[in-house]
C-alpha atoms as a PDB file:
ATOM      1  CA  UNK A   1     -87.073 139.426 145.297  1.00  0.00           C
ATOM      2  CA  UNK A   2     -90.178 140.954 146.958  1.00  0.00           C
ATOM      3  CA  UNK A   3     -90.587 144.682 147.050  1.00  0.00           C
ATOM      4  CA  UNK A   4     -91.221 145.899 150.494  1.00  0.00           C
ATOM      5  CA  UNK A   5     -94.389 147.329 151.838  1.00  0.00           C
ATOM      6  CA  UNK A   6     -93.433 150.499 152.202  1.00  0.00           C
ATOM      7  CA  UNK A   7     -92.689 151.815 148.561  1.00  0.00           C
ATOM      8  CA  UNK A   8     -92.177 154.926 146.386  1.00  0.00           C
ATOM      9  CA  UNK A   9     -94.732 156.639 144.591  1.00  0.00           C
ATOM     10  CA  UNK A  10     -93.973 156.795 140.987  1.00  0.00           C
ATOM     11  CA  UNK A  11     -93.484 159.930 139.741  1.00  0.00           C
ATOM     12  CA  UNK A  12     -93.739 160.224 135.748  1.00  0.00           C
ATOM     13  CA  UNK A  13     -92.484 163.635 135.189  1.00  0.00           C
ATOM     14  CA  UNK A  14     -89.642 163.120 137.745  1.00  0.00           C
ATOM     15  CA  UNK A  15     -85.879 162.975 136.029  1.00  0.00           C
ATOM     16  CA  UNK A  16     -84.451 159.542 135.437  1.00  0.00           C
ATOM     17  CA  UNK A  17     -81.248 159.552 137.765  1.00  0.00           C
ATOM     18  CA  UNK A  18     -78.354 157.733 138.951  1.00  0.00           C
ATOM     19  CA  UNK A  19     -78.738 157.503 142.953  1.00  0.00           C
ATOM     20  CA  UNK A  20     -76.688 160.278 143.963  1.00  0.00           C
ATOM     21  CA  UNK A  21     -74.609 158.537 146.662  1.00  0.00           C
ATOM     22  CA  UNK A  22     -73.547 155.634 143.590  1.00  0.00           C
ATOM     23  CA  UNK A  23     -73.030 158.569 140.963  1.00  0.00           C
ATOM     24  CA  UNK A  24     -69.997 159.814 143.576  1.00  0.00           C
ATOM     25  CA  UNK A  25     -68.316 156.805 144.009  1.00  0.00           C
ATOM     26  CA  UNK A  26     -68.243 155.553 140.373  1.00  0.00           C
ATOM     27  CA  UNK A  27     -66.310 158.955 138.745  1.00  0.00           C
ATOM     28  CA  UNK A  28     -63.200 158.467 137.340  1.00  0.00           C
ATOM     29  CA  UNK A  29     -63.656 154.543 138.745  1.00  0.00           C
ATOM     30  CA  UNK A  30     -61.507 151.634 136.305  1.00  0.00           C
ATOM     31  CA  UNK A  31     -63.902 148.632 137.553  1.00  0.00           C
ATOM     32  CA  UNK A  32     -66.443 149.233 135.559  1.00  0.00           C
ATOM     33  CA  UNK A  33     -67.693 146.061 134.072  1.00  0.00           C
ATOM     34  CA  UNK A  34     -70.375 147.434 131.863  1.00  0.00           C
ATOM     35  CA  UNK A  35     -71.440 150.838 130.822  1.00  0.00           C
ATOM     36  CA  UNK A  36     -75.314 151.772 129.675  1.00  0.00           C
ATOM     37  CA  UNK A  37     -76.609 154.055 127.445  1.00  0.00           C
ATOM     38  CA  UNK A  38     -80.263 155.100 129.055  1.00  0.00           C
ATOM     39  CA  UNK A  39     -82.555 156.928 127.198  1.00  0.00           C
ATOM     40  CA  UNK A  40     -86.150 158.182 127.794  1.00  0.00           C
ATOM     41  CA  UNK A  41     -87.753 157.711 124.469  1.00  0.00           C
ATOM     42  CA  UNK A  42     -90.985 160.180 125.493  1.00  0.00           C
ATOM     43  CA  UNK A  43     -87.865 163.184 125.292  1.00  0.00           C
ATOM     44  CA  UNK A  44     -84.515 161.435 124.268  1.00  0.00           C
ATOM     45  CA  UNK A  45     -82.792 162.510 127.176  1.00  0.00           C
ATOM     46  CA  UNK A  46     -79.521 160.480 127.906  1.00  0.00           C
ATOM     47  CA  UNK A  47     -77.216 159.528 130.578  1.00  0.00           C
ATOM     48  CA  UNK A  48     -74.670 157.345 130.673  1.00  0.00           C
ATOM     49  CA  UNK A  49     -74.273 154.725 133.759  1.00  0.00           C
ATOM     50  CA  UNK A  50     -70.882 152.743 134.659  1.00  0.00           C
ATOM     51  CA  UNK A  51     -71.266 149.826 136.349  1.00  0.00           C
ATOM     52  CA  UNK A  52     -68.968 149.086 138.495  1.00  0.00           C
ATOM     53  CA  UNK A  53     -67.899 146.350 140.746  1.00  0.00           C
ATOM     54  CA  UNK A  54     -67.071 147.696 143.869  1.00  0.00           C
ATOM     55  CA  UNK A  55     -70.513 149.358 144.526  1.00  0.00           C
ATOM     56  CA  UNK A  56     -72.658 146.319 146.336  1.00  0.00           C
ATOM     57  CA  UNK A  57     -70.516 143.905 145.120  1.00  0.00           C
ATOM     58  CA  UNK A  58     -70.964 144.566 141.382  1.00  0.00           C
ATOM     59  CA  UNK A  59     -74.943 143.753 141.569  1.00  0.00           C
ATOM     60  CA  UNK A  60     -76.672 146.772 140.529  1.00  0.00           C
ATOM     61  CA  UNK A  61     -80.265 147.131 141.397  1.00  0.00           C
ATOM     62  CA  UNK A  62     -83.265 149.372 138.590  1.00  0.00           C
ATOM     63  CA  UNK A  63     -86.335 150.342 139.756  1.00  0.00           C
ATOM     64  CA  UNK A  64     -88.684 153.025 141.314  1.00  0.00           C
ATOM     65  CA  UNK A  65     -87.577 152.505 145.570  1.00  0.00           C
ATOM     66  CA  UNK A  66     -85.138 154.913 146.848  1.00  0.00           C
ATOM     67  CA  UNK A  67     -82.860 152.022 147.798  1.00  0.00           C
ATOM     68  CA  UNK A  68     -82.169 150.946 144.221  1.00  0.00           C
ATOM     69  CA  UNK A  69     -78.642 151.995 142.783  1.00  0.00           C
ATOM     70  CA  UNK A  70     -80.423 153.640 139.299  1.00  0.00           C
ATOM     71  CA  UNK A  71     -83.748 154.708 140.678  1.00  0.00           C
ATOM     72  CA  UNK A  72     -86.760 155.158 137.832  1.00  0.00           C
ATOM     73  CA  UNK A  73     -89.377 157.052 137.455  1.00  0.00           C
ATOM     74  CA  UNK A  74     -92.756 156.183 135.305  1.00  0.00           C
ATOM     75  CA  UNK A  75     -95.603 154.086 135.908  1.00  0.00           C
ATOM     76  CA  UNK A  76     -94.250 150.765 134.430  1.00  0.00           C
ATOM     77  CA  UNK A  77     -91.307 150.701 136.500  1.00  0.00           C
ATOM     78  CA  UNK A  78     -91.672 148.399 139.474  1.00  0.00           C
ATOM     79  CA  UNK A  79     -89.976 148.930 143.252  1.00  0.00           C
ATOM     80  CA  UNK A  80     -87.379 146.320 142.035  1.00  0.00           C
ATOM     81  CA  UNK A  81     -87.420 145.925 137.900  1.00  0.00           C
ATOM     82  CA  UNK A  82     -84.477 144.580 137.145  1.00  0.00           C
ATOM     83  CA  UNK A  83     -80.703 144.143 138.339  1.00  0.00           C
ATOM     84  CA  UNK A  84     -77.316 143.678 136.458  1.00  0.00           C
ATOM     85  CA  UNK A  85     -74.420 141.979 138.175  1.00  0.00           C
ATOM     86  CA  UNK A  86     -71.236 139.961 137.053  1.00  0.00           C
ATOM     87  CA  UNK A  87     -71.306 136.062 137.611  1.00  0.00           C
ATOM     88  CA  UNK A  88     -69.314 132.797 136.450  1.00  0.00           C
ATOM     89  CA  UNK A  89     -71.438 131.283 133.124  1.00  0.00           C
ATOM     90  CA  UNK A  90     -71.731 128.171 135.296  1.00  0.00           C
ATOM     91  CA  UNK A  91     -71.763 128.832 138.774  1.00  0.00           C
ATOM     92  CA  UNK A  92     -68.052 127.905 138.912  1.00  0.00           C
ATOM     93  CA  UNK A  93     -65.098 130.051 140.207  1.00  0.00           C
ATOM     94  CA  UNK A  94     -63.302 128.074 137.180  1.00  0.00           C
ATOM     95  CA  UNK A  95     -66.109 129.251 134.611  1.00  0.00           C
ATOM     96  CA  UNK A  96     -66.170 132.382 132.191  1.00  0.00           C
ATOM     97  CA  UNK A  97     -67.185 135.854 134.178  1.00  0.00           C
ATOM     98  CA  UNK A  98     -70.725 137.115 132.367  1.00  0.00           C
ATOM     99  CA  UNK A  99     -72.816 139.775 133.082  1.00  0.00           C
ATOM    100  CA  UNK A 100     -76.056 138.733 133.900  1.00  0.00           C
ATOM    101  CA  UNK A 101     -79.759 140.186 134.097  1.00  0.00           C
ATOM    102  CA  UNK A 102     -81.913 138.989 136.742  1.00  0.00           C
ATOM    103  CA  UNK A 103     -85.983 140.654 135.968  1.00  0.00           C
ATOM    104  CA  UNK A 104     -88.018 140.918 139.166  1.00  0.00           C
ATOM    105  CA  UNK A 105     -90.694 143.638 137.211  1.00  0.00           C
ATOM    106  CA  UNK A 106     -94.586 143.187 137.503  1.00  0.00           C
ATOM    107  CA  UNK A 107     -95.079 145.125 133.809  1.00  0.00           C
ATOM    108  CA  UNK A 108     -92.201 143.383 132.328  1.00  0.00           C
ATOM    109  CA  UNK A 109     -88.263 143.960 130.792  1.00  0.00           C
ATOM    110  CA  UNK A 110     -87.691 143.666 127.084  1.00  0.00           C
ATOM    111  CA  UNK A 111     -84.475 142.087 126.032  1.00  0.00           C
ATOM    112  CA  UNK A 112     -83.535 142.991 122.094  1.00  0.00           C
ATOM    113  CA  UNK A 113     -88.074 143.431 122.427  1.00  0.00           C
ATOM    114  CA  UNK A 114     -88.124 139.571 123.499  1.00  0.00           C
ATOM    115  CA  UNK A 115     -90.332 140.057 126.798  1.00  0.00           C
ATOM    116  CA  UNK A 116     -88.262 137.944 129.801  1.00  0.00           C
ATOM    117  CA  UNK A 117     -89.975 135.663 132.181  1.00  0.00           C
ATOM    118  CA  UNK A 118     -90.698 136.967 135.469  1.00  0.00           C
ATOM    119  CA  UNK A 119     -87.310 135.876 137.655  1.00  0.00           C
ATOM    120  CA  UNK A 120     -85.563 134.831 134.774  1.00  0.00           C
ATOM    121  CA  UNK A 121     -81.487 135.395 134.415  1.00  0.00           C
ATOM    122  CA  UNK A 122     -79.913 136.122 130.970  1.00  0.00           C
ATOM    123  CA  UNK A 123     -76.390 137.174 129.825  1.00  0.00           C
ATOM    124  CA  UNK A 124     -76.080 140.262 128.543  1.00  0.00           C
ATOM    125  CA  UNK A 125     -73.530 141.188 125.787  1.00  0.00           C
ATOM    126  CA  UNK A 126     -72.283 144.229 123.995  1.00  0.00           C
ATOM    127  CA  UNK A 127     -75.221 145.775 121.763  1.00  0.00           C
ATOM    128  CA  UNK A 128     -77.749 144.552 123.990  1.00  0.00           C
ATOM    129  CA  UNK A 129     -81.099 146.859 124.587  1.00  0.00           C
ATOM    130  CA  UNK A 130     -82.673 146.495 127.835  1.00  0.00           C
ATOM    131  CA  UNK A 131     -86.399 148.323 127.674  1.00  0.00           C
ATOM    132  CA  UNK A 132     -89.215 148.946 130.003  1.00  0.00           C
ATOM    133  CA  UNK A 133     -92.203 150.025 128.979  1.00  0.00           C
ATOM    134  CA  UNK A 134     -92.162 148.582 125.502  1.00  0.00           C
ATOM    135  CA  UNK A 135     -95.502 150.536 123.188  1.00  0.00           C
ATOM    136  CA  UNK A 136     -95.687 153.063 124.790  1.00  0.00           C
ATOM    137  CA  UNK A 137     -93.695 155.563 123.955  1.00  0.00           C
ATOM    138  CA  UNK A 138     -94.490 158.121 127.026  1.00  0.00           C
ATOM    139  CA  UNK A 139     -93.439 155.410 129.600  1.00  0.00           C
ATOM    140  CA  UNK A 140     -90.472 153.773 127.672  1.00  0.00           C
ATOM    141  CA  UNK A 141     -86.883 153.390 128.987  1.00  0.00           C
ATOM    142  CA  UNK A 142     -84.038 151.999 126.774  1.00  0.00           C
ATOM    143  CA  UNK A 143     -81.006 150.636 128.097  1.00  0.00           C
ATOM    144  CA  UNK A 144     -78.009 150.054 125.555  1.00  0.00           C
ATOM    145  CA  UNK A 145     -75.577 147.736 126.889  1.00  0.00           C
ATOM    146  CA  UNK A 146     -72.224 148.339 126.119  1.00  0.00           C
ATOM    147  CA  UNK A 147     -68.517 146.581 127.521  1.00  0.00           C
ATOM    148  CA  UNK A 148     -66.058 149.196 127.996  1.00  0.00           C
ATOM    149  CA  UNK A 149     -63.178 149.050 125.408  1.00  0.00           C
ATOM    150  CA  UNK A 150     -59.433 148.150 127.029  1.00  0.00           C
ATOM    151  CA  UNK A 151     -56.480 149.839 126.194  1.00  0.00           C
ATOM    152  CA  UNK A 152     -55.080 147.243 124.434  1.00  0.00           C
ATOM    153  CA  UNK A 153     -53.906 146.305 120.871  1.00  0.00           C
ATOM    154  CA  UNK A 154     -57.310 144.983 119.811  1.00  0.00           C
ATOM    155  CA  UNK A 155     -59.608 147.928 121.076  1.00  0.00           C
ATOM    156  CA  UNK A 156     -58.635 150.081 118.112  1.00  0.00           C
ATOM    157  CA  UNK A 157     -60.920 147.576 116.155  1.00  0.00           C
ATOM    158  CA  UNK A 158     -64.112 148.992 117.945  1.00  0.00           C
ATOM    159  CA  UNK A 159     -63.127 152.498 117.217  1.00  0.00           C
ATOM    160  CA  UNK A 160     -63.975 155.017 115.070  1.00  0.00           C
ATOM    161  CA  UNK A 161     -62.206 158.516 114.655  1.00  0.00           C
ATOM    162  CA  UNK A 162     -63.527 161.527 112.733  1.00  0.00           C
ATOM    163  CA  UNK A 163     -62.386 165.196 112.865  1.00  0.00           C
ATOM    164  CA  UNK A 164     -63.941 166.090 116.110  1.00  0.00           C
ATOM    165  CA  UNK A 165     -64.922 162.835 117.389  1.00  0.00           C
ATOM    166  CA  UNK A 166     -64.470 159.335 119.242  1.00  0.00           C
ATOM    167  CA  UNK A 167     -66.965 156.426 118.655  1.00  0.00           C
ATOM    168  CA  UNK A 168     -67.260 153.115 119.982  1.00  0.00           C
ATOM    169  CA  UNK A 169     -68.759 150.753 117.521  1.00  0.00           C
ATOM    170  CA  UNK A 170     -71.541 148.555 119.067  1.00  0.00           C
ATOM    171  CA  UNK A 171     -72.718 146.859 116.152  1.00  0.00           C
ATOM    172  CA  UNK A 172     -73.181 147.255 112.241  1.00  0.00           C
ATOM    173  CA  UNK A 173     -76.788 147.224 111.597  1.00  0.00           C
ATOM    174  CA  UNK A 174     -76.835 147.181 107.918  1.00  0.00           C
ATOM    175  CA  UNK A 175     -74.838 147.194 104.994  1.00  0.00           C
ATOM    176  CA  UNK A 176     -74.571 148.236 100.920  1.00  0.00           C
ATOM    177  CA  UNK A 177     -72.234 148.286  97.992  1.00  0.00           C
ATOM    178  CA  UNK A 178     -70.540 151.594  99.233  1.00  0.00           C
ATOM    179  CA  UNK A 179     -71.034 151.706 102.867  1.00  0.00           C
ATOM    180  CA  UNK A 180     -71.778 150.347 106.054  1.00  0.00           C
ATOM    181  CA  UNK A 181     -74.214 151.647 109.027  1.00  0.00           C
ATOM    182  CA  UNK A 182     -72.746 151.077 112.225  1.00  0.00           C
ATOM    183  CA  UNK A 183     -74.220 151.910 115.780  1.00  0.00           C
ATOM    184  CA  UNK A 184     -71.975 153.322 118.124  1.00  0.00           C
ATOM    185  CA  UNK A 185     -71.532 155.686 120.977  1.00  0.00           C
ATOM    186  CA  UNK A 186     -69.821 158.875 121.508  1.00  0.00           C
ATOM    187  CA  UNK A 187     -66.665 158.158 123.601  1.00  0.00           C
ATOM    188  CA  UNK A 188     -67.159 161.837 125.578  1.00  0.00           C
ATOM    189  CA  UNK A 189     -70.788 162.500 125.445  1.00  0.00           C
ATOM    190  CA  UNK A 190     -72.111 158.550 125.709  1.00  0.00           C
ATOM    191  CA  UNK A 191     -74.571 160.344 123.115  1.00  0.00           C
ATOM    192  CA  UNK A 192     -75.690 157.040 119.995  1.00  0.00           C
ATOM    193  CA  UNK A 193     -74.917 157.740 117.040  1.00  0.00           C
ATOM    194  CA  UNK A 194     -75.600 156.185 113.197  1.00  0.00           C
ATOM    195  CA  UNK A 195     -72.642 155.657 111.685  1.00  0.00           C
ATOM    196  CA  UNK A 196     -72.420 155.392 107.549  1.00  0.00           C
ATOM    197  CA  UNK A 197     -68.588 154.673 106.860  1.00  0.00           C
ATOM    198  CA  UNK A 198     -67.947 155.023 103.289  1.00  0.00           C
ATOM    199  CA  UNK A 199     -64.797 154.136 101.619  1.00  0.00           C
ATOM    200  CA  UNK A 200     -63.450 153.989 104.909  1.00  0.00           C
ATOM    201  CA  UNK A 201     -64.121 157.440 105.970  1.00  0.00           C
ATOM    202  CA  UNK A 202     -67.442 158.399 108.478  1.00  0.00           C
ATOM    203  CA  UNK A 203     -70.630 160.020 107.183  1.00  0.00           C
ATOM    204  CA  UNK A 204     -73.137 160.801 109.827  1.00  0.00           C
END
């Protein structure tokens, strides 16, 4: 994809933000394929994006241009960085949907902090971490990919209840003789979260 003549000036101190047009139609919207967790590591500041597909056909489009679904901000971020869309594995209509991530960047996208090629396509899956400006820390973006949970007899396997809370386990990052650290997000806030569950009961 080439990025057009005319572009935006990027704008470091500007808010990260959902394009306001997108963030209407996607409230309270049950086609969301994948849901991610972005965070501005220079403050922590986090938002949580749905994306769906009814909104350009499911292909989502990150960068800096005002044309983008998820517009950017920073100095790393290119007019076009990177878009996420749902695909057949194979190119089939008899294949297995994916979601895919196509880069287009000029300063690169970090998958799990493997740099991609340039115009590469990869499948994404649950636990995934999308970053942009990988080293250094004032300019990096994290994106935490996550598949919503279904309403279903197996979703209460990704879930984890305490008193005041609702997690959705990602994946367990570690493990002991007593307990196991799990990350997960906050059902309400979309806020990540260590998890230490302890003789089955959460610790964080």
């Amino acid at each position: 994809m080439e990025e057009p003549e005319e572009a935006t000036q990027a704008t470091q101190e500007a808010p990260l933000h959902v394009s306001q047009n997108i963030a209407k139609q996607v409230v309270n919207n049950e086609n969301v394929f994948m849901k991610l967790v972005m965070t501005r590591m220079l403050d922590g500041k986090t938002e949580v994006i749905p994306l769906t597909t009814d909104v350009h056909n499911g292909f989502w489009r990150f960068g800096r241009h005002k044309s983008c679904e998820v517009v950017l901000n920073g100095p790393r971020v290119s007019n076009f960085h990177f878009e996420i869309y749902q695909g057949h594995r194979n190119d089939s209509d008899e294949s297995e949907n994916v979601v895919f991530l196509h880069d287009h960047s000029s300063n690169g996208t970090f998958l799990n902090f493997e740099r991609l090629a340039k115009n590469s396509r990869t499948i994404l899956s649950n636990g995934d971490e999308i970053r942009i400006g990988l080293g250094v820390p004032k300019d990096e973006i994290s994106f935490l990919c996550q598949v919503p949970v279904k309403h279903s007899r197996d979703s209460q396997k990704n879930m984890i209840k305490s008193e005041n809370s609702h997690y959705e386990i990602i994946r367990t990052l570690g493990s002991g003789t007593f307990a196991v650290v799990k990350l997960a997000v906050e059902v309400n806030s979309g806020k990540c979260e260590l998890l230490k569950c302890f003789n089955e009961k959460l610790i964080y």
